[in-house]
PDB file of N, CA and C in Angstrom:
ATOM      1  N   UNK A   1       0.851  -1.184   0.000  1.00  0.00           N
ATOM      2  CA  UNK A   1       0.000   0.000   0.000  1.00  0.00           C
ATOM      3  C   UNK A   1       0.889   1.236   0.000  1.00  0.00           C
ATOM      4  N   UNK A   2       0.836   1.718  -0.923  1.00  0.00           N
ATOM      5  CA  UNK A   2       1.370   3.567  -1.217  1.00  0.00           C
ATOM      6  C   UNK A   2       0.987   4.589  -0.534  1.00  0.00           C
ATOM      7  N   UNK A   3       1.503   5.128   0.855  1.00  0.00           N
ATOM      8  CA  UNK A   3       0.957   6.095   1.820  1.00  0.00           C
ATOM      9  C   UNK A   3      -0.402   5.755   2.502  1.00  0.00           C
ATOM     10  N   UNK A   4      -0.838   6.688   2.674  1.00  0.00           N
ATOM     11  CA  UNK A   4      -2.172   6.729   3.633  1.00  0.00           C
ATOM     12  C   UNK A   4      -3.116   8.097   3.715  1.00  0.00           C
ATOM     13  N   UNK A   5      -3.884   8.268   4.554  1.00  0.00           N
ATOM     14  CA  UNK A   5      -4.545   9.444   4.560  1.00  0.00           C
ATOM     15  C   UNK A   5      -3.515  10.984   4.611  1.00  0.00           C
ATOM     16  N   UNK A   6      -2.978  10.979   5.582  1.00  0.00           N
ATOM     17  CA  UNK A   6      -1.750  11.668   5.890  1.00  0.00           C
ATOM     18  C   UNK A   6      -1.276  11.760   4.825  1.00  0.00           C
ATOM     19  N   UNK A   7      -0.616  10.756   4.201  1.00  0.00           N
ATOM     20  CA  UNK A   7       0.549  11.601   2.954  1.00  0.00           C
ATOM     21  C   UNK A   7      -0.523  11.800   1.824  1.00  0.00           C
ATOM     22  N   UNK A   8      -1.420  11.796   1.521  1.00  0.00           N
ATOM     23  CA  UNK A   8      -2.832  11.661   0.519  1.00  0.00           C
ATOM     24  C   UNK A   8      -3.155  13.457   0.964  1.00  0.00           C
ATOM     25  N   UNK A   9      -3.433  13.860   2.058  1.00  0.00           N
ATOM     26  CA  UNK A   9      -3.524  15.323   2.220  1.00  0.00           C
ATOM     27  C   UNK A   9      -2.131  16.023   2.263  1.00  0.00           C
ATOM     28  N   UNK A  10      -0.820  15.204   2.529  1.00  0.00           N
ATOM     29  CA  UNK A  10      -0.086  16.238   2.039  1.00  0.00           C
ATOM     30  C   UNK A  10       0.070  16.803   0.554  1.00  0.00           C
ATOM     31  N   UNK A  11       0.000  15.794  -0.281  1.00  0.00           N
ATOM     32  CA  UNK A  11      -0.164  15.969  -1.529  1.00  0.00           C
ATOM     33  C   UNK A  11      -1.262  16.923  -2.371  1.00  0.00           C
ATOM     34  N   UNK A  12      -2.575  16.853  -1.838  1.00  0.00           N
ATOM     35  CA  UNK A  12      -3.128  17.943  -2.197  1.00  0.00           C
ATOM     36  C   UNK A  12      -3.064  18.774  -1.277  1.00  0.00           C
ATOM     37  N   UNK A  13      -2.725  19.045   0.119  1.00  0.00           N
ATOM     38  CA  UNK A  13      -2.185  20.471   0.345  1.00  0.00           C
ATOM     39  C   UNK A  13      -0.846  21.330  -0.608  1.00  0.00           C
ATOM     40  N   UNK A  14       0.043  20.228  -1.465  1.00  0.00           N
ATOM     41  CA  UNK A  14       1.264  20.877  -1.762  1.00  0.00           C
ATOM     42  C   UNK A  14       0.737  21.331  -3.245  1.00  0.00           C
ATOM     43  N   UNK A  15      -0.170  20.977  -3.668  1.00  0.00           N
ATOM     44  CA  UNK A  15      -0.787  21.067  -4.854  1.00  0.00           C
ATOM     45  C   UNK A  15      -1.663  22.258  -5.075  1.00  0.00           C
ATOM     46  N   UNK A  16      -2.622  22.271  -3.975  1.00  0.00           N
ATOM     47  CA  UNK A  16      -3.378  23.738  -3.398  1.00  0.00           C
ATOM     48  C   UNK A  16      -2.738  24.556  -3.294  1.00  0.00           C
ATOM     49  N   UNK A  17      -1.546  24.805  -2.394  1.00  0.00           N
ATOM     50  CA  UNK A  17      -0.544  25.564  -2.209  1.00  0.00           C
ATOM     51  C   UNK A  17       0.175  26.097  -3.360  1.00  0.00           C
ATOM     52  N   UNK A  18       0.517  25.563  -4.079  1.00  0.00           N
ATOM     53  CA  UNK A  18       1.249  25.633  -5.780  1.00  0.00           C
ATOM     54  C   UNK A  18       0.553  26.321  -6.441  1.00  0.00           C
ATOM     55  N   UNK A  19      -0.896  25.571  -6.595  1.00  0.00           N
ATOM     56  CA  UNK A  19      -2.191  26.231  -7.484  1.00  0.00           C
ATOM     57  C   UNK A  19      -2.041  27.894  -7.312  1.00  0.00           C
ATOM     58  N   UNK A  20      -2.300  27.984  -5.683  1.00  0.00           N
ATOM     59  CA  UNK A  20      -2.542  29.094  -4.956  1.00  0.00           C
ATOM     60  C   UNK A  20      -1.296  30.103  -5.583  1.00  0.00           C
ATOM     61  N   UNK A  21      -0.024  29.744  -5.148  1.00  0.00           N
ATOM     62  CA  UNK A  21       1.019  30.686  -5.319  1.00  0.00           C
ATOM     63  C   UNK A  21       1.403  31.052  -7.061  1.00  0.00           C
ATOM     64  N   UNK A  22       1.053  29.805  -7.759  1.00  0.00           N
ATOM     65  CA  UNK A  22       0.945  30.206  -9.449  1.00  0.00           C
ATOM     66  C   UNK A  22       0.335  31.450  -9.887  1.00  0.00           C
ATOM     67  N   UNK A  23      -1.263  31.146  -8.965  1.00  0.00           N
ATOM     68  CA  UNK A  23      -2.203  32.073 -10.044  1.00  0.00           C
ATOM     69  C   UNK A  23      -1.825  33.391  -9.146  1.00  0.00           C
ATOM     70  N   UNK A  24      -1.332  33.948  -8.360  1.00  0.00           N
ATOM     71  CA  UNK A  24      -0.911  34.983  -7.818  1.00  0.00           C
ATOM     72  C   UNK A  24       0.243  35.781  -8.424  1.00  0.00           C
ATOM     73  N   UNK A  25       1.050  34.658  -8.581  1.00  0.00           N
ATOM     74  CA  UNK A  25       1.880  35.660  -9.431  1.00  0.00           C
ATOM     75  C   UNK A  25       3.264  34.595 -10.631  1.00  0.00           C
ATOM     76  N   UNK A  26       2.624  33.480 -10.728  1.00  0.00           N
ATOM     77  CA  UNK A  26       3.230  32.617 -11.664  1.00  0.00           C
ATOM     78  C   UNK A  26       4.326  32.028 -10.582  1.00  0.00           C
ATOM     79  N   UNK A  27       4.521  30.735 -12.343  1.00  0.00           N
ATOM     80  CA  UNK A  27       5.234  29.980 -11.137  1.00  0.00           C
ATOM     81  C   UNK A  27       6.348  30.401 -10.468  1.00  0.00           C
ATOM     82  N   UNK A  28       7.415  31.416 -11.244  1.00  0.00           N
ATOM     83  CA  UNK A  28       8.645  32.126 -10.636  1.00  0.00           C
ATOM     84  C   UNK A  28       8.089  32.399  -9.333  1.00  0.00           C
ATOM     85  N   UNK A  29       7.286  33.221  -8.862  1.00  0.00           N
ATOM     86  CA  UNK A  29       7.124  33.646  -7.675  1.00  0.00           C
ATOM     87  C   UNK A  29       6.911  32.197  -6.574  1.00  0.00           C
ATOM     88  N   UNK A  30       6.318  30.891  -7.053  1.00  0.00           N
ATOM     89  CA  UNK A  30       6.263  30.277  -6.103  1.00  0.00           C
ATOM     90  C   UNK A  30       7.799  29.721  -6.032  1.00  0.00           C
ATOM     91  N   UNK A  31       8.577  29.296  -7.020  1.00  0.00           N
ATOM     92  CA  UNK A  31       9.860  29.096  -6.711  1.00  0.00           C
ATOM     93  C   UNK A  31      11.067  29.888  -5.733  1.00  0.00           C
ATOM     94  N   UNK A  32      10.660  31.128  -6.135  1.00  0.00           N
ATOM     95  CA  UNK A  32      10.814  32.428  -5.423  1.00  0.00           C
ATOM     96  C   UNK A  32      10.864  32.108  -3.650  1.00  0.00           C
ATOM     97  N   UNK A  33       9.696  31.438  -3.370  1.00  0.00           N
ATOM     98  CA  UNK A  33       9.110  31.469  -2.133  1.00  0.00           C
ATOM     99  C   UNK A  33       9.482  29.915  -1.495  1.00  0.00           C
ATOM    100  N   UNK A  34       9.278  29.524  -2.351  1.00  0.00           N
ATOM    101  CA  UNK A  34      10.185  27.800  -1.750  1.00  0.00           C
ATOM    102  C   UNK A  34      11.517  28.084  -1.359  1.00  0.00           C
ATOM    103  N   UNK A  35      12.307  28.638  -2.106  1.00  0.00           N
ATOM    104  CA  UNK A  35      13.537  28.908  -2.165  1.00  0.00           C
ATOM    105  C   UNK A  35      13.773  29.841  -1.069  1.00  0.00           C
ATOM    106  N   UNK A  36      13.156  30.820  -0.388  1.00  0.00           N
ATOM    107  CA  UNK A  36      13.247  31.610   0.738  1.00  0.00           C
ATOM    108  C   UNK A  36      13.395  30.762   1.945  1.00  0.00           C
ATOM    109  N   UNK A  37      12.106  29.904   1.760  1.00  0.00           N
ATOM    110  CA  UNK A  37      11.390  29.150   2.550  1.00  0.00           C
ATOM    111  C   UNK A  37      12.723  28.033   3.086  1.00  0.00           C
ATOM    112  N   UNK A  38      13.315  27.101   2.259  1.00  0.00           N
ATOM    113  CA  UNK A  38      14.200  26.777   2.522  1.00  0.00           C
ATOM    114  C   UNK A  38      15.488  26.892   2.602  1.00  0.00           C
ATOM    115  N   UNK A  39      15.855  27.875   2.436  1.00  0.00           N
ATOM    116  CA  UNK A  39      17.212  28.836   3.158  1.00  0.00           C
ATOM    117  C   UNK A  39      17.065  29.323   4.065  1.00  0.00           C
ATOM    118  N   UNK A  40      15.312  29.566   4.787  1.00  0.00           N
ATOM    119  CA  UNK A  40      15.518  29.978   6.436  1.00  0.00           C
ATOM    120  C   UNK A  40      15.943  29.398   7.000  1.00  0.00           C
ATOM    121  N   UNK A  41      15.529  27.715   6.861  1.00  0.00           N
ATOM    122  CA  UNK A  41      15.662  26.452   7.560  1.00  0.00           C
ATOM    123  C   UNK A  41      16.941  25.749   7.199  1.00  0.00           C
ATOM    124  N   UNK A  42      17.516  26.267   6.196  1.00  0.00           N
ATOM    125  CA  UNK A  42      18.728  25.374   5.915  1.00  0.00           C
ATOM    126  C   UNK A  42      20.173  25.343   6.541  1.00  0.00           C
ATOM    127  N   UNK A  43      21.487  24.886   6.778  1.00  0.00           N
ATOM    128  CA  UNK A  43      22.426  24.915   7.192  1.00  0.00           C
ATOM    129  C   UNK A  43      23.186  25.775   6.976  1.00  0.00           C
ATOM    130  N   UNK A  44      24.436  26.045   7.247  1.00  0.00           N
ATOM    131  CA  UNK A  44      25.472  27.168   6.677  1.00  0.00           C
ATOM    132  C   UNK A  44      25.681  27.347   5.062  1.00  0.00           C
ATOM    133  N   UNK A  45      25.889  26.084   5.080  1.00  0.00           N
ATOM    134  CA  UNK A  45      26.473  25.111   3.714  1.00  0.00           C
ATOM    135  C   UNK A  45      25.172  25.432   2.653  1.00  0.00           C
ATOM    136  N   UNK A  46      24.535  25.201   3.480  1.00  0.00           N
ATOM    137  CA  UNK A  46      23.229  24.912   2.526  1.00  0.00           C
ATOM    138  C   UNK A  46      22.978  25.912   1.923  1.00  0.00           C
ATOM    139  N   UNK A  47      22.693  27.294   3.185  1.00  0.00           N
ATOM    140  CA  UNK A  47      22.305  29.017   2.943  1.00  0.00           C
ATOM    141  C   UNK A  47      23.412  29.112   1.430  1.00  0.00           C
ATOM    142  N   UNK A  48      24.600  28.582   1.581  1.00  0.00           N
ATOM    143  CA  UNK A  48      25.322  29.442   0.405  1.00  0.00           C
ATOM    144  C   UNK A  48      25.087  29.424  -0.695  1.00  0.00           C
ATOM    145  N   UNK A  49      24.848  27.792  -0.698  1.00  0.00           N
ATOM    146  CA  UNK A  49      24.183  27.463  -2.200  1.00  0.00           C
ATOM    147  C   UNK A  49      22.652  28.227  -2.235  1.00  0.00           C
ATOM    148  N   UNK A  50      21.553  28.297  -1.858  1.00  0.00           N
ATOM    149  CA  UNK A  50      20.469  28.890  -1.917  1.00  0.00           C
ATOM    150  C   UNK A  50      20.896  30.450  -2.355  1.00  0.00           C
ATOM    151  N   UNK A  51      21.444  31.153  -1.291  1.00  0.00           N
ATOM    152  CA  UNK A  51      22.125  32.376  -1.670  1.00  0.00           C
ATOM    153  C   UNK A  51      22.870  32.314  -3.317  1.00  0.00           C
ATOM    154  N   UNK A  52      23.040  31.253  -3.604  1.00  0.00           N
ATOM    155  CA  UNK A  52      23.756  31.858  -5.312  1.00  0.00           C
ATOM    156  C   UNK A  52      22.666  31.649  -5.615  1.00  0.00           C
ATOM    157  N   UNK A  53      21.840  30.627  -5.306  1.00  0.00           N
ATOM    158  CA  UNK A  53      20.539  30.829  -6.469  1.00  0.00           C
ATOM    159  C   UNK A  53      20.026  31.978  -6.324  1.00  0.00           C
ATOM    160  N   UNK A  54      19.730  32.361  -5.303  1.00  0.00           N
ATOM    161  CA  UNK A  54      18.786  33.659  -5.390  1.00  0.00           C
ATOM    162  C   UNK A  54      19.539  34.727  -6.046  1.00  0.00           C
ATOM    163  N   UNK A  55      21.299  34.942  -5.701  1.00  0.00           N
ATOM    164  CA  UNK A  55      22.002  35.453  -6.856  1.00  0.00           C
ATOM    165  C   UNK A  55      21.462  35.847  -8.193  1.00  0.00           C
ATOM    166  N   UNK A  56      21.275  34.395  -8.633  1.00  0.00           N
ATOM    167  CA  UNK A  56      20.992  34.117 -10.064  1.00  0.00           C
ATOM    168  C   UNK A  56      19.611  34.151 -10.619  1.00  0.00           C
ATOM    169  N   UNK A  57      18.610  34.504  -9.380  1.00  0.00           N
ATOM    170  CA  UNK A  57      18.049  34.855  -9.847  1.00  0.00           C
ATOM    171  C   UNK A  57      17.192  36.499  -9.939  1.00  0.00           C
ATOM    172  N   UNK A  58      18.708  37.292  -9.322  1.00  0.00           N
ATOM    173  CA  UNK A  58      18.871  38.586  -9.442  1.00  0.00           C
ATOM    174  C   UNK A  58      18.236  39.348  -8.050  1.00  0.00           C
ATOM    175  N   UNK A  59      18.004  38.367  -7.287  1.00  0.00           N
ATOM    176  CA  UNK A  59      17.783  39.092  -5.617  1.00  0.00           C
ATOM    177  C   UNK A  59      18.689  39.929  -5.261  1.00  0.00           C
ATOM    178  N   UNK A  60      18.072  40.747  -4.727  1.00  0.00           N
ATOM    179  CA  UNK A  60      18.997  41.974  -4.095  1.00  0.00           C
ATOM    180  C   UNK A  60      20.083  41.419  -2.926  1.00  0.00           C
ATOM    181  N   UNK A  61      21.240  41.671  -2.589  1.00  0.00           N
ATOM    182  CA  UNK A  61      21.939  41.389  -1.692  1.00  0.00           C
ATOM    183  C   UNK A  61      21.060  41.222  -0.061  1.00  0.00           C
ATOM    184  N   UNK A  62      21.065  42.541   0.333  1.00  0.00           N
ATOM    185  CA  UNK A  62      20.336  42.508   1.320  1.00  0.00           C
ATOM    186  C   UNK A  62      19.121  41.555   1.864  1.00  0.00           C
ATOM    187  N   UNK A  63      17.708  41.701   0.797  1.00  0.00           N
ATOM    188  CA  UNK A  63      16.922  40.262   0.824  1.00  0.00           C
ATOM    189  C   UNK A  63      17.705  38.910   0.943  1.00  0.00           C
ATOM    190  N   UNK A  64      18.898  38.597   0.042  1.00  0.00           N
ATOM    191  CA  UNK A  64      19.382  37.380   0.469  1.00  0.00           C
ATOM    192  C   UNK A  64      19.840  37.277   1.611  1.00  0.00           C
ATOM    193  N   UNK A  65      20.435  38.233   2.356  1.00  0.00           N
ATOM    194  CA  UNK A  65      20.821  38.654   3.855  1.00  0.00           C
ATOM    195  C   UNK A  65      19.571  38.090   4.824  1.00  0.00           C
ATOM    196  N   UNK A  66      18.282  38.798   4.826  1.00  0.00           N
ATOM    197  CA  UNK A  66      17.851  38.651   5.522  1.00  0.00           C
ATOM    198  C   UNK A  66      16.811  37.492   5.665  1.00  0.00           C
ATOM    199  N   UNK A  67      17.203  36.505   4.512  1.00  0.00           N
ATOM    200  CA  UNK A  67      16.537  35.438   4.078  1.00  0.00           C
ATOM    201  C   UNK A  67      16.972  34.476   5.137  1.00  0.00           C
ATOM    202  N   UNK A  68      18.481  34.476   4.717  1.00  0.00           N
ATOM    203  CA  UNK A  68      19.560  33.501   5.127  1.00  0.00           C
ATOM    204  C   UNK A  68      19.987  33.453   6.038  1.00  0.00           C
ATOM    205  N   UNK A  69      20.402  35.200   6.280  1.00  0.00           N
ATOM    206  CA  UNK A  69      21.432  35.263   7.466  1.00  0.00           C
ATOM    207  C   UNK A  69      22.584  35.245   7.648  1.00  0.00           C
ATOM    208  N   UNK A  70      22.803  35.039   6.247  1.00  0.00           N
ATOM    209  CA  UNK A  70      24.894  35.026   5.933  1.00  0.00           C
ATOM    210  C   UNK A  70      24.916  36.200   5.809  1.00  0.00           C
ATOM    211  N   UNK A  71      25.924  36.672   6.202  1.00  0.00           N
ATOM    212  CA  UNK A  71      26.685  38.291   6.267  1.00  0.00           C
ATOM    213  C   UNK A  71      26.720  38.650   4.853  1.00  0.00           C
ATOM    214  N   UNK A  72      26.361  40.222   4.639  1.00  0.00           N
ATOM    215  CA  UNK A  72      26.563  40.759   3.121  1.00  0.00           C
ATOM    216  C   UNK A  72      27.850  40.606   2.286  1.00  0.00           C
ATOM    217  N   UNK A  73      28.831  40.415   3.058  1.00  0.00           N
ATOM    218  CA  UNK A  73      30.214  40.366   3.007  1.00  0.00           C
ATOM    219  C   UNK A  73      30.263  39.261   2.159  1.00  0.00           C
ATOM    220  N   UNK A  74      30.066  37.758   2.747  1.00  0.00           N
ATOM    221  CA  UNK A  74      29.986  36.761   2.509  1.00  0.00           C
ATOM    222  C   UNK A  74      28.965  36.465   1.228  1.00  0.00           C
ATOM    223  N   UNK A  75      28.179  37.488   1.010  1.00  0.00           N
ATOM    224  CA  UNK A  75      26.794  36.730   0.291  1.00  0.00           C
ATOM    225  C   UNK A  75      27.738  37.703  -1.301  1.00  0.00           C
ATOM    226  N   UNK A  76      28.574  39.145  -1.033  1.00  0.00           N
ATOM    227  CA  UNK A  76      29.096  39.900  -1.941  1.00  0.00           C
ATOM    228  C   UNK A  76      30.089  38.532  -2.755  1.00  0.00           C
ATOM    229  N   UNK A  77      30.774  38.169  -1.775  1.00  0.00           N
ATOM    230  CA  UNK A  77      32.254  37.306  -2.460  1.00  0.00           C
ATOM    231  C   UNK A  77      31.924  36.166  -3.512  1.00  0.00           C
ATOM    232  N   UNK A  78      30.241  35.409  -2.786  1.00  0.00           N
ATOM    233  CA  UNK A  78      29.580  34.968  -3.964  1.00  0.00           C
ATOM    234  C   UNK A  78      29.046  34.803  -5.251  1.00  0.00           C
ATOM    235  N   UNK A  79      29.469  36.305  -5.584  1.00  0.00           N
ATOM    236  CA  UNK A  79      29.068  37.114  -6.450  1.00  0.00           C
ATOM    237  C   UNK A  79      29.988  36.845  -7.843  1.00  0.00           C
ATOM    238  N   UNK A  80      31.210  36.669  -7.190  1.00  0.00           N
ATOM    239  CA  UNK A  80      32.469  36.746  -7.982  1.00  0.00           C
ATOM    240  C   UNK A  80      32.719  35.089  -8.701  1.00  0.00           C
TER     241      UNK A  80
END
């Protein structure tokens, strides 16, 4: 048997959620927001890599700052 009730509503909660954040402002913006979402929660290691993405995908220094939490310093050298 493949999951249960539980993982059956996570799935259409992550789906609702998606739906939701698409028609608001497309899918960039929900990627946008995953990607925040898990660089609050993520490790040192982790923040850096998230931090180039958001780099790349032209976030302002500062927002990646206060996403992450890595020093501007640190999030600048990334840059290079």
């Amino acid at each position: 048997k493949l999951g249960g009730d539980k993982e059956m509503n996570d799935v259409v909660e992550y789906v609702r959620e998606w739906n939701l954040k698409s028609a608001e402002g497309g899918f960039e913006r929900y990627v946008k927001n995953k990607m925040e979402e898990a660089a609050f929660e993520a490790e040192e290691k982790d923040k850096i890599t998230y931090a180039k993405g958001m780099l790349d995908y032209g976030m302002p220094v500062e927002a990646i700052h206060n996403i992450t939490g890595l020093s501007i310093s640190k999030i600048n050298k990334l840059k290079k």
